[in-house]
Protein backbone atom coordinates (compact mmCIF):
# COMPACT_ATOMS: atom_id res chain seq x y z
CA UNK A 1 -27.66 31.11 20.03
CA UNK A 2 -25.85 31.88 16.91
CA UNK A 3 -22.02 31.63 19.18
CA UNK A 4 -23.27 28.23 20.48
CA UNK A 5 -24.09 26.76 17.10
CA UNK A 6 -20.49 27.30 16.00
CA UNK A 7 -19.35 25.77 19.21
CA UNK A 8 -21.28 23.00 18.15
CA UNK A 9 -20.24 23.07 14.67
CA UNK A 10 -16.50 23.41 15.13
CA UNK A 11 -16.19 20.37 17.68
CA UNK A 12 -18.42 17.99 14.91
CA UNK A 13 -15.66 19.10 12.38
CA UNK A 14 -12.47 17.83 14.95
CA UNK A 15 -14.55 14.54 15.08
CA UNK A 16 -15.24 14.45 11.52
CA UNK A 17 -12.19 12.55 9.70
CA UNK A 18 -11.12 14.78 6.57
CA UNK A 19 -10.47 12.80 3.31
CA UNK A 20 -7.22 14.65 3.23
CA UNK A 21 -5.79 12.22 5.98
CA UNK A 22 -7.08 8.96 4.27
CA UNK A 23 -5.76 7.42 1.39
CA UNK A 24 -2.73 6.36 -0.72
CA UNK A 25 -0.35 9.28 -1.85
CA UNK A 26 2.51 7.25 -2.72
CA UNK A 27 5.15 5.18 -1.62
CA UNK A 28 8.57 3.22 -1.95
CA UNK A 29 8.88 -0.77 -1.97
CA UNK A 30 11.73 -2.52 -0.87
CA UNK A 31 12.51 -5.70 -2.51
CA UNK A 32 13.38 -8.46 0.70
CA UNK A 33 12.24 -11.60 -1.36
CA UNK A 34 15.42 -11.73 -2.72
CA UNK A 35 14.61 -12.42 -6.19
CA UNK A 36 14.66 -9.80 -9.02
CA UNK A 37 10.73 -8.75 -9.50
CA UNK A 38 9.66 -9.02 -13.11
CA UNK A 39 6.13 -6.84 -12.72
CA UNK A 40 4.35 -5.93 -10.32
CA UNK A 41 0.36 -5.60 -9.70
CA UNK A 42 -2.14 -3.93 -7.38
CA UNK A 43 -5.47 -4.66 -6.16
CA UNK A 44 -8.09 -3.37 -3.65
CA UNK A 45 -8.64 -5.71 -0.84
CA UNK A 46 -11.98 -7.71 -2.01
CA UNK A 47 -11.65 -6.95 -6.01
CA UNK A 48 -10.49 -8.86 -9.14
CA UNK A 49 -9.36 -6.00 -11.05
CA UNK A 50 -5.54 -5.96 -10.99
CA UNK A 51 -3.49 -2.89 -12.31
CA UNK A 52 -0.03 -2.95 -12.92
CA UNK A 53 2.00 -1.27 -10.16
CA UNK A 54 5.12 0.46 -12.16
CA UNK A 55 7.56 -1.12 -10.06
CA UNK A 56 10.08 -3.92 -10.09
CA UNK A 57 12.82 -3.52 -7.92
CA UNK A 58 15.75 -6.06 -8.46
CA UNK A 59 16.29 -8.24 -5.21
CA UNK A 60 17.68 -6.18 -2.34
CA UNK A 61 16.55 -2.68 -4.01
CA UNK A 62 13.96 -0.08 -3.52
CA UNK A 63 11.56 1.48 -6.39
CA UNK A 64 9.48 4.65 -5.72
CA UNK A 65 5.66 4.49 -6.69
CA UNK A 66 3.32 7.15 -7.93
CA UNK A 67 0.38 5.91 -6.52
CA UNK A 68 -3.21 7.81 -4.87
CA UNK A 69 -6.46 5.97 -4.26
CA UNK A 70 -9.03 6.65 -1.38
CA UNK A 71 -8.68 2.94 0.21
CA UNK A 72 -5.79 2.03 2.47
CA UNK A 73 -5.59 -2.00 2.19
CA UNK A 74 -4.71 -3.71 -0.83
CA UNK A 75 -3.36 -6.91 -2.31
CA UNK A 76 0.31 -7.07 -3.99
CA UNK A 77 1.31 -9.26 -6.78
CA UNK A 78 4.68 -9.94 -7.71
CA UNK A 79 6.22 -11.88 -10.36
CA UNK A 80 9.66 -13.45 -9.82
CA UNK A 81 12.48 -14.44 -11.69
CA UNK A 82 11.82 -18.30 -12.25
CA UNK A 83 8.38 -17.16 -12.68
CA UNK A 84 6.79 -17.47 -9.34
CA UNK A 85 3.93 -15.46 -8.22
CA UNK A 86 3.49 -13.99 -4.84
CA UNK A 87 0.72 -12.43 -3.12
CA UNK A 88 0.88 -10.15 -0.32
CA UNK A 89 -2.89 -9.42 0.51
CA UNK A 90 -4.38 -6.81 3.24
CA UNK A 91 -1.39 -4.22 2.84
CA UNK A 92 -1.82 -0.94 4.32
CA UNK A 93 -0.29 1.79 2.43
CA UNK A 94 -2.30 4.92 4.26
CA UNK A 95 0.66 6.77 6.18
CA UNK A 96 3.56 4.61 5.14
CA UNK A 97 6.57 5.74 3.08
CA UNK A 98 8.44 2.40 2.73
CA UNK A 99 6.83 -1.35 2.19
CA UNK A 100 9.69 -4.14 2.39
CA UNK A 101 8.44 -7.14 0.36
CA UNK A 102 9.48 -10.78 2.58
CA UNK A 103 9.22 -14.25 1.47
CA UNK A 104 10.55 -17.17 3.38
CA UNK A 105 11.53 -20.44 1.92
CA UNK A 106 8.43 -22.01 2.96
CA UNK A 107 6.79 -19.51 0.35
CA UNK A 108 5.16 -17.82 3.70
CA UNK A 109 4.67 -13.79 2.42
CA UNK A 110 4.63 -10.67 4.49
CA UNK A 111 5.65 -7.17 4.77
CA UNK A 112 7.75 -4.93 7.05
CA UNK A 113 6.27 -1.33 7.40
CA UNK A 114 8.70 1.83 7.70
């Protein structure tokens, strides 16, 4: 009885999702708007409370970030030289090392995972 409870026990814990493999635990963004970023923000998907990021790459250059949180998907702000603002919203930053920041000429955002 005793063996088959830690069969039982040991297969729950394969199908149980650790916290270890969730989460943010840094990354590097790639400037691709190409205009210098002033500052930079961060948000979780869904919440108004912005936090500066620590990063502002210059156009064409990369800037590491010291980042950890739980969630996966948040919402980048950037401020641009001129003083434009651009959002990048739903970013997933769980198990990616590089985040290239686009913007088109229509003003159309997006980002390139590596």
């Amino acid at each position: 009885m005793k063996h088959d409870l830690l069969i039982v026990a040991a297969v729950i814990g394969l199908l149980i999702p650790t916290a270890a493999s969730a989460g943010v635990a840094g990354f590097a963004i790639v400037n691709g708007v190409g205009k210098d970023i002033g500052a930079m923000s961060i948000r979780r998907v869904g919440s108004g409370q912005w936090q500066p990021l620590g990063a502002s790459p210059a156009a064409g250059k990369s800037a590491s970030v010291s980042f950890s949180d739980p969630d996966c998907a948040f919402d980048l702000r950037a401020t641009l030289a001129g003083g434009a603002t651009v959002t990048w919203s739903g970013v997933n930053l769980c198990d990616v090392k590089l985040v290239t920041l686009r913007r088109n000429d229509a003003g159309l955002a997006w980002v390139d995972y590596d």
